[in-house]
PDBML (XML) file of the C-alpha atoms, coordinates in Angstrom:
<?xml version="1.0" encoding="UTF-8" ?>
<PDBx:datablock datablockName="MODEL"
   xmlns:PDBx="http://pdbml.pdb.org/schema/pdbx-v50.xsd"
   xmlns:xsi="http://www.w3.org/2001/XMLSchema-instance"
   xsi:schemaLocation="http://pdbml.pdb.org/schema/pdbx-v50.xsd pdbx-v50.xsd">
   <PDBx:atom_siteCategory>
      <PDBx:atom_site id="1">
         <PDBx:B_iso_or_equiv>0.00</PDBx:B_iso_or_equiv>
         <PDBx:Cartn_x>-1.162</PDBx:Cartn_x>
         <PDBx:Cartn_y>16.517</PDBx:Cartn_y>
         <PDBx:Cartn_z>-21.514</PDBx:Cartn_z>
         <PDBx:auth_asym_id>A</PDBx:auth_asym_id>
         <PDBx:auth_atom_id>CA</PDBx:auth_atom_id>
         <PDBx:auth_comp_id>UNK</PDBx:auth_comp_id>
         <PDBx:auth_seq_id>1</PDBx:auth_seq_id>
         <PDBx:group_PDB>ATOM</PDBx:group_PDB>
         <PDBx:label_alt_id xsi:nil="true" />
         <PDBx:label_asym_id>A</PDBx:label_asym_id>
         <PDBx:label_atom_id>CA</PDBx:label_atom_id>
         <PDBx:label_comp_id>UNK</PDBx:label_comp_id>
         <PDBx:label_entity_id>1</PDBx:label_entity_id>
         <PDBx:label_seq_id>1</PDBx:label_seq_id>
         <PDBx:occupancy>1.00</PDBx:occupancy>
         <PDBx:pdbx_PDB_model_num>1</PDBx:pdbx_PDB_model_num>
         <PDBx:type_symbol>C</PDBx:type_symbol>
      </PDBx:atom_site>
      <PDBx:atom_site id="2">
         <PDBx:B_iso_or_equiv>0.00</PDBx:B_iso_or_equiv>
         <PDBx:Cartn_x>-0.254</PDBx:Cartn_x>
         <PDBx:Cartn_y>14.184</PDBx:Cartn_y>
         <PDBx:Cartn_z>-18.501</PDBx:Cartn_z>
         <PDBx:auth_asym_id>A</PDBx:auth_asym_id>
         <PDBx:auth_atom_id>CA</PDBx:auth_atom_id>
         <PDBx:auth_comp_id>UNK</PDBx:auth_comp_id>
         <PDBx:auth_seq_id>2</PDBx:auth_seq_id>
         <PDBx:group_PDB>ATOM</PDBx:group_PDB>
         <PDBx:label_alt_id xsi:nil="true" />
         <PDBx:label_asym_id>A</PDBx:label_asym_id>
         <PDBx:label_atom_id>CA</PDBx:label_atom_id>
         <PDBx:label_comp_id>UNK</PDBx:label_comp_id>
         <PDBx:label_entity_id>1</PDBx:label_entity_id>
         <PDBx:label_seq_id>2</PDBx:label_seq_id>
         <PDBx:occupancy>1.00</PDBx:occupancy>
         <PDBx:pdbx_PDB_model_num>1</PDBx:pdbx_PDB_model_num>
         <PDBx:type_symbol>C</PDBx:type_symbol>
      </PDBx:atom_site>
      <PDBx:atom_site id="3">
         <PDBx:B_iso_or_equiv>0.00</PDBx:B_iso_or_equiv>
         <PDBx:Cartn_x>1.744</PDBx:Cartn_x>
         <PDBx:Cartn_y>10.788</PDBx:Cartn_y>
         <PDBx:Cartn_z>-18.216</PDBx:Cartn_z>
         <PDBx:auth_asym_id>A</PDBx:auth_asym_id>
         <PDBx:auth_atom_id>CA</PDBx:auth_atom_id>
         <PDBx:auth_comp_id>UNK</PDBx:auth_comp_id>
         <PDBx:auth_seq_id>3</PDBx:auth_seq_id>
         <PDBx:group_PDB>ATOM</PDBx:group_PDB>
         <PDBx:label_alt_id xsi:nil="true" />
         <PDBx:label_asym_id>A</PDBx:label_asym_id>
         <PDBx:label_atom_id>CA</PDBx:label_atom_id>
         <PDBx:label_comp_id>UNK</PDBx:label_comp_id>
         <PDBx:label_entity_id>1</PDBx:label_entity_id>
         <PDBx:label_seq_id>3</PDBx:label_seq_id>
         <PDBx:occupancy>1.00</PDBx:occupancy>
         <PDBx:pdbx_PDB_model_num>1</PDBx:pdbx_PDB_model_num>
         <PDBx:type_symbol>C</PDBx:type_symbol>
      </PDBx:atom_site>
      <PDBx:atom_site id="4">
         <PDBx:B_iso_or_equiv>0.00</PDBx:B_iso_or_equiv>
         <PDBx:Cartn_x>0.754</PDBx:Cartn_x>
         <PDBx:Cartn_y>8.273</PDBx:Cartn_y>
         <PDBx:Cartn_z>-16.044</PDBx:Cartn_z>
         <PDBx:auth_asym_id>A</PDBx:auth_asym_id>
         <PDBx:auth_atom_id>CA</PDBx:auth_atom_id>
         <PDBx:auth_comp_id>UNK</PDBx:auth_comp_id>
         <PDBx:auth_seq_id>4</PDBx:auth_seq_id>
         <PDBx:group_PDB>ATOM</PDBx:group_PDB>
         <PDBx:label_alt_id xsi:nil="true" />
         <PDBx:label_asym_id>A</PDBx:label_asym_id>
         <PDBx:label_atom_id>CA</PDBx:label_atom_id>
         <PDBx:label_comp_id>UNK</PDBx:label_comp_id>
         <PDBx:label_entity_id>1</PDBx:label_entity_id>
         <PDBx:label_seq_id>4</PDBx:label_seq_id>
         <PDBx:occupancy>1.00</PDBx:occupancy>
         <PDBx:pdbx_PDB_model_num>1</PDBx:pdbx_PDB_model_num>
         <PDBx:type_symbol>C</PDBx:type_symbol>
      </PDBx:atom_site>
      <PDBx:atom_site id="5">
         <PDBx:B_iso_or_equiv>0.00</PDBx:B_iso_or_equiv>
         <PDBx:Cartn_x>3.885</PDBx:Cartn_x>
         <PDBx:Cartn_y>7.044</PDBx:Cartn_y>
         <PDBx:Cartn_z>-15.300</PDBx:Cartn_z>
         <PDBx:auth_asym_id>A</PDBx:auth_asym_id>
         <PDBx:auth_atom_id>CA</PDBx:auth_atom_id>
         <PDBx:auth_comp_id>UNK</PDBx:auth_comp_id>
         <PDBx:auth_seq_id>5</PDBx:auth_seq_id>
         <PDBx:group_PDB>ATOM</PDBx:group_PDB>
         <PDBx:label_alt_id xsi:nil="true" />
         <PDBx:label_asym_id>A</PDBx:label_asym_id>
         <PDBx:label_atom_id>CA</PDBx:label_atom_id>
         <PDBx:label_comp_id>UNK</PDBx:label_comp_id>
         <PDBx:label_entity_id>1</PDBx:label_entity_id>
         <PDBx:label_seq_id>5</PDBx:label_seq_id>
         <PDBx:occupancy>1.00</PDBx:occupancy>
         <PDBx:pdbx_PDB_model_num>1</PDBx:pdbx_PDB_model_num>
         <PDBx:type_symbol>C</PDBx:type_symbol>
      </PDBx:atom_site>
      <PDBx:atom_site id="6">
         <PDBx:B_iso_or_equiv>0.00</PDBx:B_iso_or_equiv>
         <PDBx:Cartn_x>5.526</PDBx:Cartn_x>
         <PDBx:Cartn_y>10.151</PDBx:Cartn_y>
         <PDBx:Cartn_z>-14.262</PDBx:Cartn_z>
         <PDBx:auth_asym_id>A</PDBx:auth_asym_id>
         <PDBx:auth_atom_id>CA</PDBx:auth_atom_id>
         <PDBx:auth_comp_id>UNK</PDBx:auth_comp_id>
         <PDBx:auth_seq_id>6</PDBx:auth_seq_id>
         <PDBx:group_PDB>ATOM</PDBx:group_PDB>
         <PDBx:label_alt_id xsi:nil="true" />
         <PDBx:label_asym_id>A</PDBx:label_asym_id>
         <PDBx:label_atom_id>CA</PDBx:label_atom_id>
         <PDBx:label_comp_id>UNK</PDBx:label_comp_id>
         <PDBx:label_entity_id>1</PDBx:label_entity_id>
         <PDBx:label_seq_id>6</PDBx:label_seq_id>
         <PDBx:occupancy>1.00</PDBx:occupancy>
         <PDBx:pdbx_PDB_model_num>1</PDBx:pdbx_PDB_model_num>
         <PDBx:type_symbol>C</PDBx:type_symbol>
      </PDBx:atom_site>
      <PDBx:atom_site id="7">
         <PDBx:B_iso_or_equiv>0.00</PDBx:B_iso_or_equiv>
         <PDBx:Cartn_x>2.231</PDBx:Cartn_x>
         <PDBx:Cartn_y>12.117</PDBx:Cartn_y>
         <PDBx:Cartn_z>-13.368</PDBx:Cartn_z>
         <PDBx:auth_asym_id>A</PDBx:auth_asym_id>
         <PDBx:auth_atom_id>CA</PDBx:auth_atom_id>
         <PDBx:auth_comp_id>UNK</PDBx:auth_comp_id>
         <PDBx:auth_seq_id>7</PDBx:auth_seq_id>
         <PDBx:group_PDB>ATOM</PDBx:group_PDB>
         <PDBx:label_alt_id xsi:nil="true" />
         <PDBx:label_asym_id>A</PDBx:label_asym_id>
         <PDBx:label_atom_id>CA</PDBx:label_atom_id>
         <PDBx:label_comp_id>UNK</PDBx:label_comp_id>
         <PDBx:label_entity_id>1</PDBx:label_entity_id>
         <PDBx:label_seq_id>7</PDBx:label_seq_id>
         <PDBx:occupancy>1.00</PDBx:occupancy>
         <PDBx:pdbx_PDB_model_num>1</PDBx:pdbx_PDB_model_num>
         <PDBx:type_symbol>C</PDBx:type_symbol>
      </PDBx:atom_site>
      <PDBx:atom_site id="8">
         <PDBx:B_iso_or_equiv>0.00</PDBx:B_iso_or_equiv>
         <PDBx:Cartn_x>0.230</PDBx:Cartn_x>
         <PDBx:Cartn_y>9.048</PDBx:Cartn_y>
         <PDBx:Cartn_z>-11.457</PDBx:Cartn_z>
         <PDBx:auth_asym_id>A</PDBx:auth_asym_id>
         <PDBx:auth_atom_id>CA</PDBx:auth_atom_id>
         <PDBx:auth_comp_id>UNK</PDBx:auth_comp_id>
         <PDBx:auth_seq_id>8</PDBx:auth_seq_id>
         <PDBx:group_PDB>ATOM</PDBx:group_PDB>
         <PDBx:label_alt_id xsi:nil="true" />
         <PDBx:label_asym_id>A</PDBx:label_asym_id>
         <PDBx:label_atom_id>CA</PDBx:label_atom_id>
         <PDBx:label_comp_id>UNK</PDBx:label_comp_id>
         <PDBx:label_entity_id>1</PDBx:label_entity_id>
         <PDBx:label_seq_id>8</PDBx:label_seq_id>
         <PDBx:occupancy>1.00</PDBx:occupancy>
         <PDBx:pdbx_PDB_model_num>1</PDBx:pdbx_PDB_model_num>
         <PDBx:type_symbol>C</PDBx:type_symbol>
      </PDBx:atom_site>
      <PDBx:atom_site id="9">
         <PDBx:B_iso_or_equiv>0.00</PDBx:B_iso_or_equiv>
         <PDBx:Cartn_x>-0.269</PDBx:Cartn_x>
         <PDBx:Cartn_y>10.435</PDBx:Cartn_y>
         <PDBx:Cartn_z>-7.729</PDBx:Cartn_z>
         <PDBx:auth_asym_id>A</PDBx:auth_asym_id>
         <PDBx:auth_atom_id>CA</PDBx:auth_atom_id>
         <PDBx:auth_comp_id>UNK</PDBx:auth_comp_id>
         <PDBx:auth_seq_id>9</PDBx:auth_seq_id>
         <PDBx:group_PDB>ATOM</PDBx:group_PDB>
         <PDBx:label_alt_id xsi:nil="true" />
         <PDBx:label_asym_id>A</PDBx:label_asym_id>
         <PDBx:label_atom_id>CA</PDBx:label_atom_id>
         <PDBx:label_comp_id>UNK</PDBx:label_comp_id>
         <PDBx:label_entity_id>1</PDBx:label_entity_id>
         <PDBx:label_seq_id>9</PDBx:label_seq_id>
         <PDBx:occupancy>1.00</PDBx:occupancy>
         <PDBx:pdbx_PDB_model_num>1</PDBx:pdbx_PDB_model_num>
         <PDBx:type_symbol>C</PDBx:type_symbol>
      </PDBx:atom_site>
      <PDBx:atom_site id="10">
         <PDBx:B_iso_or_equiv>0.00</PDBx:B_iso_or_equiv>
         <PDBx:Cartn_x>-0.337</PDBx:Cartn_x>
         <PDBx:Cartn_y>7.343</PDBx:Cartn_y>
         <PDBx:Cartn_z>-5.404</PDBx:Cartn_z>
         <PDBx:auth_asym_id>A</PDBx:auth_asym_id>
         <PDBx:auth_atom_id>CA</PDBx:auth_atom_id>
         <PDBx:auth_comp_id>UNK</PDBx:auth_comp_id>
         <PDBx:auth_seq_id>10</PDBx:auth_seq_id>
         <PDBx:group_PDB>ATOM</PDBx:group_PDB>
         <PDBx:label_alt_id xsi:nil="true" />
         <PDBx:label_asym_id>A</PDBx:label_asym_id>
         <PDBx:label_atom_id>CA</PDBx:label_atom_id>
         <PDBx:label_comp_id>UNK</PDBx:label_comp_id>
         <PDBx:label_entity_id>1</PDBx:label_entity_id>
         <PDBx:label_seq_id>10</PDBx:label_seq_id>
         <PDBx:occupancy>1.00</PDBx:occupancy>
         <PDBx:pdbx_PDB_model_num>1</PDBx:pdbx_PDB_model_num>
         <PDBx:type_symbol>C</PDBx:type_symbol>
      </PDBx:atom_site>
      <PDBx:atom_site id="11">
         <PDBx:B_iso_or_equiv>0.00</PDBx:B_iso_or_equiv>
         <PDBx:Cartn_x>-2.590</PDBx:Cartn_x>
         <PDBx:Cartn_y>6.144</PDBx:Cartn_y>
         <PDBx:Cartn_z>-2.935</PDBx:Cartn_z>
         <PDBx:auth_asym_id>A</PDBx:auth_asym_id>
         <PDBx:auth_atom_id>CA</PDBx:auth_atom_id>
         <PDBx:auth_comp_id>UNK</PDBx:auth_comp_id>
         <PDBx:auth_seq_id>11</PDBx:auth_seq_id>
         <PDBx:group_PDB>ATOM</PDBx:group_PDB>
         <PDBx:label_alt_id xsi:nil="true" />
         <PDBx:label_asym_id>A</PDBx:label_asym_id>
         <PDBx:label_atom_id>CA</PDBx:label_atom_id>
         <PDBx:label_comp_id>UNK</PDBx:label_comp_id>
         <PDBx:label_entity_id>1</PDBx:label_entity_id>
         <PDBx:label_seq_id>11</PDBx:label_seq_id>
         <PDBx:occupancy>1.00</PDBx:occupancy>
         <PDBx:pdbx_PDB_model_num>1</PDBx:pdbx_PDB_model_num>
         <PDBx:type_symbol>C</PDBx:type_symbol>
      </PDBx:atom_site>
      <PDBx:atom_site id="12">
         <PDBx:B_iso_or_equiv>0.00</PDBx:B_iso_or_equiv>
         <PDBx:Cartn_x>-2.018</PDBx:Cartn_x>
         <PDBx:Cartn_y>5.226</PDBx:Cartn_y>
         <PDBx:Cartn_z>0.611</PDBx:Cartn_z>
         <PDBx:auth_asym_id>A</PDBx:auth_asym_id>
         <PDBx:auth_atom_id>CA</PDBx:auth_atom_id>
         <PDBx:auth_comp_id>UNK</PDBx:auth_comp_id>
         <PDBx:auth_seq_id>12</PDBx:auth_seq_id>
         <PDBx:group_PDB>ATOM</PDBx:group_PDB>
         <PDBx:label_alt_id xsi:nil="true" />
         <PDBx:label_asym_id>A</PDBx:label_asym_id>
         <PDBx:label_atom_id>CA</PDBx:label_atom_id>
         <PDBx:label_comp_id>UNK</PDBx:label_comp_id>
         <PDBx:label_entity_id>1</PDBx:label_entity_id>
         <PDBx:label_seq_id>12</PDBx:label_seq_id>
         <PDBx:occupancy>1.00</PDBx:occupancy>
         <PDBx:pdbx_PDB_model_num>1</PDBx:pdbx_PDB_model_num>
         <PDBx:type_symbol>C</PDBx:type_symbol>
      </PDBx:atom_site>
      <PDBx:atom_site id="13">
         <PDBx:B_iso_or_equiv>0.00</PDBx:B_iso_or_equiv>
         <PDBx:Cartn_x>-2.383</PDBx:Cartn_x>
         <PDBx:Cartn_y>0.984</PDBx:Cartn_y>
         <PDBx:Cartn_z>0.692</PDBx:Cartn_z>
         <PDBx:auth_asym_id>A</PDBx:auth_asym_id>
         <PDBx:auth_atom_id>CA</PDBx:auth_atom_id>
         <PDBx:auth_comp_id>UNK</PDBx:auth_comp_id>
         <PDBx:auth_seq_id>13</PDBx:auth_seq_id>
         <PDBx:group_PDB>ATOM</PDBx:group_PDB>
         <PDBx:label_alt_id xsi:nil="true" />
         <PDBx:label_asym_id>A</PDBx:label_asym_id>
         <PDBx:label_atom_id>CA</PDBx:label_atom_id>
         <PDBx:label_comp_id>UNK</PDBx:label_comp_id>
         <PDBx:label_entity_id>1</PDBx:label_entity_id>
         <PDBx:label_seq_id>13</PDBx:label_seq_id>
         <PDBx:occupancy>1.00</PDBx:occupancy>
         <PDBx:pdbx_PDB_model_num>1</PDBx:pdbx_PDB_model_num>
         <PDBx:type_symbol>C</PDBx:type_symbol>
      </PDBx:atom_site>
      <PDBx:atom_site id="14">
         <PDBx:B_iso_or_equiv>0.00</PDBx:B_iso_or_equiv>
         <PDBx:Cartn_x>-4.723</PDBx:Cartn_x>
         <PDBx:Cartn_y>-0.708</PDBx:Cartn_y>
         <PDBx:Cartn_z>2.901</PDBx:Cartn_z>
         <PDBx:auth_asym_id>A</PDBx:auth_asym_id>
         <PDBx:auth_atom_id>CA</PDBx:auth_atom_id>
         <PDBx:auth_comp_id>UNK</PDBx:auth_comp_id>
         <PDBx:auth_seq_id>14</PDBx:auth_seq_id>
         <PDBx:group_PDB>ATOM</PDBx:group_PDB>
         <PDBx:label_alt_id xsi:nil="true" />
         <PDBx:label_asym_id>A</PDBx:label_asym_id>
         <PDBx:label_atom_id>CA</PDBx:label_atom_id>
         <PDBx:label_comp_id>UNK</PDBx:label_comp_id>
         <PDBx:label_entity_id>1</PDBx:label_entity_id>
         <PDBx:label_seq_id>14</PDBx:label_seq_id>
         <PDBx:occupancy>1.00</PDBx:occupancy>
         <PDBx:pdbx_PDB_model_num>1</PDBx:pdbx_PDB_model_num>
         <PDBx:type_symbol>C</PDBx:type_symbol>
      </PDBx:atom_site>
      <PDBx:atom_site id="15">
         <PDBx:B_iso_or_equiv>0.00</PDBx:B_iso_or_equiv>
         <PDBx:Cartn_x>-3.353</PDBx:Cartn_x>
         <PDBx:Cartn_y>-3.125</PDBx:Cartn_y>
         <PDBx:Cartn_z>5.610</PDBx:Cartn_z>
         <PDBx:auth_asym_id>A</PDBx:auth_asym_id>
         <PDBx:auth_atom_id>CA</PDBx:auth_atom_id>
         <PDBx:auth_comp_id>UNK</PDBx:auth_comp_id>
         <PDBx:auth_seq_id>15</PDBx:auth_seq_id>
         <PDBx:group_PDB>ATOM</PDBx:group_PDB>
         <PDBx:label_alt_id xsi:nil="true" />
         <PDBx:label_asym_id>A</PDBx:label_asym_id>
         <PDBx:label_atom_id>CA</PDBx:label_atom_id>
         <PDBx:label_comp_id>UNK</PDBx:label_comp_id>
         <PDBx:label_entity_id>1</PDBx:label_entity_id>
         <PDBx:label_seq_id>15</PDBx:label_seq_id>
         <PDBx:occupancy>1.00</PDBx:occupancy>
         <PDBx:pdbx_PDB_model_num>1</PDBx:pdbx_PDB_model_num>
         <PDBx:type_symbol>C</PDBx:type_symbol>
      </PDBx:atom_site>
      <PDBx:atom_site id="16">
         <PDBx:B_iso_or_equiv>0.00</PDBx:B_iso_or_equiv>
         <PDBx:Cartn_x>-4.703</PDBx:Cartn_x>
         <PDBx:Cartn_y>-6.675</PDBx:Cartn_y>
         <PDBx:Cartn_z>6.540</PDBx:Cartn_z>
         <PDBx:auth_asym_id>A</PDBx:auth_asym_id>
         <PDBx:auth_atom_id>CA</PDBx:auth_atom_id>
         <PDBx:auth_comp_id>UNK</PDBx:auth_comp_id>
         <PDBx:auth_seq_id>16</PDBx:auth_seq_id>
         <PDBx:group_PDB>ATOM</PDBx:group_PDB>
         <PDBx:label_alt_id xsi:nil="true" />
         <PDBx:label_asym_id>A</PDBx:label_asym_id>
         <PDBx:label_atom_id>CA</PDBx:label_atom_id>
         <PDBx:label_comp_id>UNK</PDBx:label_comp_id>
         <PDBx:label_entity_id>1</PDBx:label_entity_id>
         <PDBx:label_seq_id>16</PDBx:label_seq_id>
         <PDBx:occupancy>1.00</PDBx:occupancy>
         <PDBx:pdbx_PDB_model_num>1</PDBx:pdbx_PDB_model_num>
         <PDBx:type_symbol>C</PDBx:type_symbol>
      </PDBx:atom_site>
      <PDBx:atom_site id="17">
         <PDBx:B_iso_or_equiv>0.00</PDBx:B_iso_or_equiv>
         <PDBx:Cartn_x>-2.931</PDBx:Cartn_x>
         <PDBx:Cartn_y>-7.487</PDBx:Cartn_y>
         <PDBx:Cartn_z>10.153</PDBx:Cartn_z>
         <PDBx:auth_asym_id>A</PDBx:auth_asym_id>
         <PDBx:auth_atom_id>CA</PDBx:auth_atom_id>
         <PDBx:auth_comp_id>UNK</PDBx:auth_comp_id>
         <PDBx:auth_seq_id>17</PDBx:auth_seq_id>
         <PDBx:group_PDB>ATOM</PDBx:group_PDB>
         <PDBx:label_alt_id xsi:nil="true" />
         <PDBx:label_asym_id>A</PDBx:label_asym_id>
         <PDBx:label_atom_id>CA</PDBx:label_atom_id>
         <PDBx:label_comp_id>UNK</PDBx:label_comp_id>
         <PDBx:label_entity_id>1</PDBx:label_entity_id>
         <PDBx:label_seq_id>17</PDBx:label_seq_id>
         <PDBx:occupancy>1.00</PDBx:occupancy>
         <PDBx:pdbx_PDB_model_num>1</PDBx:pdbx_PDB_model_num>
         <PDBx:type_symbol>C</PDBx:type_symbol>
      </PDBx:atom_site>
      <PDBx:atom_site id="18">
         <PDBx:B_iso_or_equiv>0.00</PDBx:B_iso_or_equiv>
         <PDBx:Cartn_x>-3.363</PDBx:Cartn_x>
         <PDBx:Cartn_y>-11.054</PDBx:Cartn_y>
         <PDBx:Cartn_z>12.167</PDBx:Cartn_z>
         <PDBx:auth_asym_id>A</PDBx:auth_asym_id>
         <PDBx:auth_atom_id>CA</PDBx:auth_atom_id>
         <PDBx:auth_comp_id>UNK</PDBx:auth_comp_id>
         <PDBx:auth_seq_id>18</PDBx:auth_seq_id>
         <PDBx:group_PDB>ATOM</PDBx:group_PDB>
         <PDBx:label_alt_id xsi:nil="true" />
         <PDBx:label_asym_id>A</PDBx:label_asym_id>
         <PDBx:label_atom_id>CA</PDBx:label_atom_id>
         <PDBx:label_comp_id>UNK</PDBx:label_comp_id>
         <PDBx:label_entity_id>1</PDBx:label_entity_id>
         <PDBx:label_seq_id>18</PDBx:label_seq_id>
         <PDBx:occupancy>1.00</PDBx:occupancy>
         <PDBx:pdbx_PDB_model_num>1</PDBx:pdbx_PDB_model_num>
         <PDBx:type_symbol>C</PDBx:type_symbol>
      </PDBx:atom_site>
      <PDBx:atom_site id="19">
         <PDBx:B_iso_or_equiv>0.00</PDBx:B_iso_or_equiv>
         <PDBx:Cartn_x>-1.784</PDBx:Cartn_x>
         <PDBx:Cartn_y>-10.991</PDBx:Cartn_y>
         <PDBx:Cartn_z>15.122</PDBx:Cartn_z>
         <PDBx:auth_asym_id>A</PDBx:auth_asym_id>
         <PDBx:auth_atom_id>CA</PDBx:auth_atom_id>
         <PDBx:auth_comp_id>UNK</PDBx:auth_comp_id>
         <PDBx:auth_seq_id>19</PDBx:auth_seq_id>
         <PDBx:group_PDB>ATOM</PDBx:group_PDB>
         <PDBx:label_alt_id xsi:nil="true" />
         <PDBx:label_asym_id>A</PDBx:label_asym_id>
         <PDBx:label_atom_id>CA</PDBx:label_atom_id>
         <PDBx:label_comp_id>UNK</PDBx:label_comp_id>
         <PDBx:label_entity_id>1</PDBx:label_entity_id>
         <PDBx:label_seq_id>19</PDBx:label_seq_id>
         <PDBx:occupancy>1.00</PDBx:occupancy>
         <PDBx:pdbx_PDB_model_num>1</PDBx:pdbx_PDB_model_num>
         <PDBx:type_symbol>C</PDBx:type_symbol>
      </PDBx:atom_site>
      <PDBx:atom_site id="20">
         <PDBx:B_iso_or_equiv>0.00</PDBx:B_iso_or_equiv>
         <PDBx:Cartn_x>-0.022</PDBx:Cartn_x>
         <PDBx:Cartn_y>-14.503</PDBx:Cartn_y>
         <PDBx:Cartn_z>15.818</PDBx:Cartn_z>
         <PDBx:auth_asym_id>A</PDBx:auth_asym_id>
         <PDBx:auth_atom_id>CA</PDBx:auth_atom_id>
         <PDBx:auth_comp_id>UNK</PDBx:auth_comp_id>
         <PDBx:auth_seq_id>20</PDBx:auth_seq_id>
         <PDBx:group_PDB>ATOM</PDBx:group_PDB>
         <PDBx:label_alt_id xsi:nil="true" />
         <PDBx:label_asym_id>A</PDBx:label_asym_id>
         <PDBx:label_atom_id>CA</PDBx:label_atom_id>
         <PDBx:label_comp_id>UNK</PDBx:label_comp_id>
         <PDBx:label_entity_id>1</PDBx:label_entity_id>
         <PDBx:label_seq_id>20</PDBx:label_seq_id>
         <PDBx:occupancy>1.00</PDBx:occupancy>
         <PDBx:pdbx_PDB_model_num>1</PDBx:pdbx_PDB_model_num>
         <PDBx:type_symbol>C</PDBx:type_symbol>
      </PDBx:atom_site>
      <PDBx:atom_site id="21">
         <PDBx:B_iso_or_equiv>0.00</PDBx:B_iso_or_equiv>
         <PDBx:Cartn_x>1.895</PDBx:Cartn_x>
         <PDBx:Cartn_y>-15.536</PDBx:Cartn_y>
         <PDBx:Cartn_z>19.104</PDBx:Cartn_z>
         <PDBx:auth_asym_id>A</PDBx:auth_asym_id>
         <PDBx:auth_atom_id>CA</PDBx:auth_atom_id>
         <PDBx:auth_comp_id>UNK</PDBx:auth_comp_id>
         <PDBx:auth_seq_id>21</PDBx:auth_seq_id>
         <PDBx:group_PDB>ATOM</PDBx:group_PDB>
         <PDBx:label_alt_id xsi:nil="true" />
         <PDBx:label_asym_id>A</PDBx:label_asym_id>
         <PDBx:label_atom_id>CA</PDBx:label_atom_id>
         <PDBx:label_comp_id>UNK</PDBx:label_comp_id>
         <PDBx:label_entity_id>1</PDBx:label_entity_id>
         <PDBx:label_seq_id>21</PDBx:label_seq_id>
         <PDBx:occupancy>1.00</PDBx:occupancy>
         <PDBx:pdbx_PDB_model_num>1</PDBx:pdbx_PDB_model_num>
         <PDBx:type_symbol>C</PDBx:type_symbol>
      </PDBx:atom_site>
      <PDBx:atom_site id="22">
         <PDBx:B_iso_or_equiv>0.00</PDBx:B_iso_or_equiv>
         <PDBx:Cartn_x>5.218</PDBx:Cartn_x>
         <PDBx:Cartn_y>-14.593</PDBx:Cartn_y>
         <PDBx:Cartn_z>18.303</PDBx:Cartn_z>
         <PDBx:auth_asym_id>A</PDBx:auth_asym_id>
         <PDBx:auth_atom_id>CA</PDBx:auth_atom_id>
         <PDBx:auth_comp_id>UNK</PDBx:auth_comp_id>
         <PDBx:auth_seq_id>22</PDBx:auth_seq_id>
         <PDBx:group_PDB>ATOM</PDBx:group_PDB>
         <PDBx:label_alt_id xsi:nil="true" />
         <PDBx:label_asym_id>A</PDBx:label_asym_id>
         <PDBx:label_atom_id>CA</PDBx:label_atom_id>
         <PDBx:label_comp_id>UNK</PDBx:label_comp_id>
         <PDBx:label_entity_id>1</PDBx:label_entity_id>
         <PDBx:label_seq_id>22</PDBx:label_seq_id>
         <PDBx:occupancy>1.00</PDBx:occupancy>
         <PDBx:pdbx_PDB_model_num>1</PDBx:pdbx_PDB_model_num>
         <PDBx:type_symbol>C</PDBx:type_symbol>
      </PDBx:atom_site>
      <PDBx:atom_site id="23">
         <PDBx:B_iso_or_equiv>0.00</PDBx:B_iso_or_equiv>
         <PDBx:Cartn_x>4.626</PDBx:Cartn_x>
         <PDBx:Cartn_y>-12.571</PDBx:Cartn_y>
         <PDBx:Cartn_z>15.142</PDBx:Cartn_z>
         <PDBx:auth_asym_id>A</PDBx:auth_asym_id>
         <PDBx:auth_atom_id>CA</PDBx:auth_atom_id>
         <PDBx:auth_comp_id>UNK</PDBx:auth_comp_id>
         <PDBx:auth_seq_id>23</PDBx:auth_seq_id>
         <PDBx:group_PDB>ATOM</PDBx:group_PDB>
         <PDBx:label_alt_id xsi:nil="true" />
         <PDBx:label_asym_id>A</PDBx:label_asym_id>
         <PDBx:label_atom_id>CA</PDBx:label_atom_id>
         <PDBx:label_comp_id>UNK</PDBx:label_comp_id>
         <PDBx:label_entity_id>1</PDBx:label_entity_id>
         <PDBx:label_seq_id>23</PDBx:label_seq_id>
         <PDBx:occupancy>1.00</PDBx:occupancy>
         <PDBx:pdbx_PDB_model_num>1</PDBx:pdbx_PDB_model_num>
         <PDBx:type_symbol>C</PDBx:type_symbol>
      </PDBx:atom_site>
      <PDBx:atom_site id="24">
         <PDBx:B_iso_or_equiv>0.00</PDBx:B_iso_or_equiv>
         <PDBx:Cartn_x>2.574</PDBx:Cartn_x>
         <PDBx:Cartn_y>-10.218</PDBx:Cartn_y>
         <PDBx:Cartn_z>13.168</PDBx:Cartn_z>
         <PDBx:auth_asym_id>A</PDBx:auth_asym_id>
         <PDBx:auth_atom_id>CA</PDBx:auth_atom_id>
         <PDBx:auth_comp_id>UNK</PDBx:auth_comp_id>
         <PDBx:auth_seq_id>24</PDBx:auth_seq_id>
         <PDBx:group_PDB>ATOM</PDBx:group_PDB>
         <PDBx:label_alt_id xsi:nil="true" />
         <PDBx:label_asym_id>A</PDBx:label_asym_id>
         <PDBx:label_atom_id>CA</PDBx:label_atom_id>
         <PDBx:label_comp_id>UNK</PDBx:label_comp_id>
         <PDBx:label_entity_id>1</PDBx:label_entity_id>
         <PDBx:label_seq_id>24</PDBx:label_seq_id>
         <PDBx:occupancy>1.00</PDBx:occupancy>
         <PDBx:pdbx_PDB_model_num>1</PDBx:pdbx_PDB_model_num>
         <PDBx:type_symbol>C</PDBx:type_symbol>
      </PDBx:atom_site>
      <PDBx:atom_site id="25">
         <PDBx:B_iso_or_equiv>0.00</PDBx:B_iso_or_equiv>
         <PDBx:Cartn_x>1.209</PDBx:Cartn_x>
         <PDBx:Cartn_y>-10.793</PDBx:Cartn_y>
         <PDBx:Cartn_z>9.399</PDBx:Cartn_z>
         <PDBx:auth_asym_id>A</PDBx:auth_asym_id>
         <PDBx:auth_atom_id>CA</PDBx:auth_atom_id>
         <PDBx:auth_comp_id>UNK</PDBx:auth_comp_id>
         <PDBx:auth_seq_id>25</PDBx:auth_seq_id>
         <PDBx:group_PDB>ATOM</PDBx:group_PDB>
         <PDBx:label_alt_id xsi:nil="true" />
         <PDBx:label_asym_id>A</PDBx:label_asym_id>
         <PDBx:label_atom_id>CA</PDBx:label_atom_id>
         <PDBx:label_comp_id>UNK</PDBx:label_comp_id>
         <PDBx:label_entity_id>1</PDBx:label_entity_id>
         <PDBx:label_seq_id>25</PDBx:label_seq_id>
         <PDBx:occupancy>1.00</PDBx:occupancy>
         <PDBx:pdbx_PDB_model_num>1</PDBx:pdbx_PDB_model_num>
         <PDBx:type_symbol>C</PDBx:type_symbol>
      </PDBx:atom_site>
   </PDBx:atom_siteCategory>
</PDBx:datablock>
């Protein structure tokens, strides 16, 4: 038996960066 809520193992996210002049998205 396993519970997703309490057994789910997360996964690292993926990150989308644009590089602006005075900031990063």
């Amino acid at each position: 038996f396993k519970e997703y809520h309490l057994d789910v193992e997360l996964g690292p996210p993926v990150l989308a960066v644009r590089i602006k002049e005075t900031f990063i998205l």
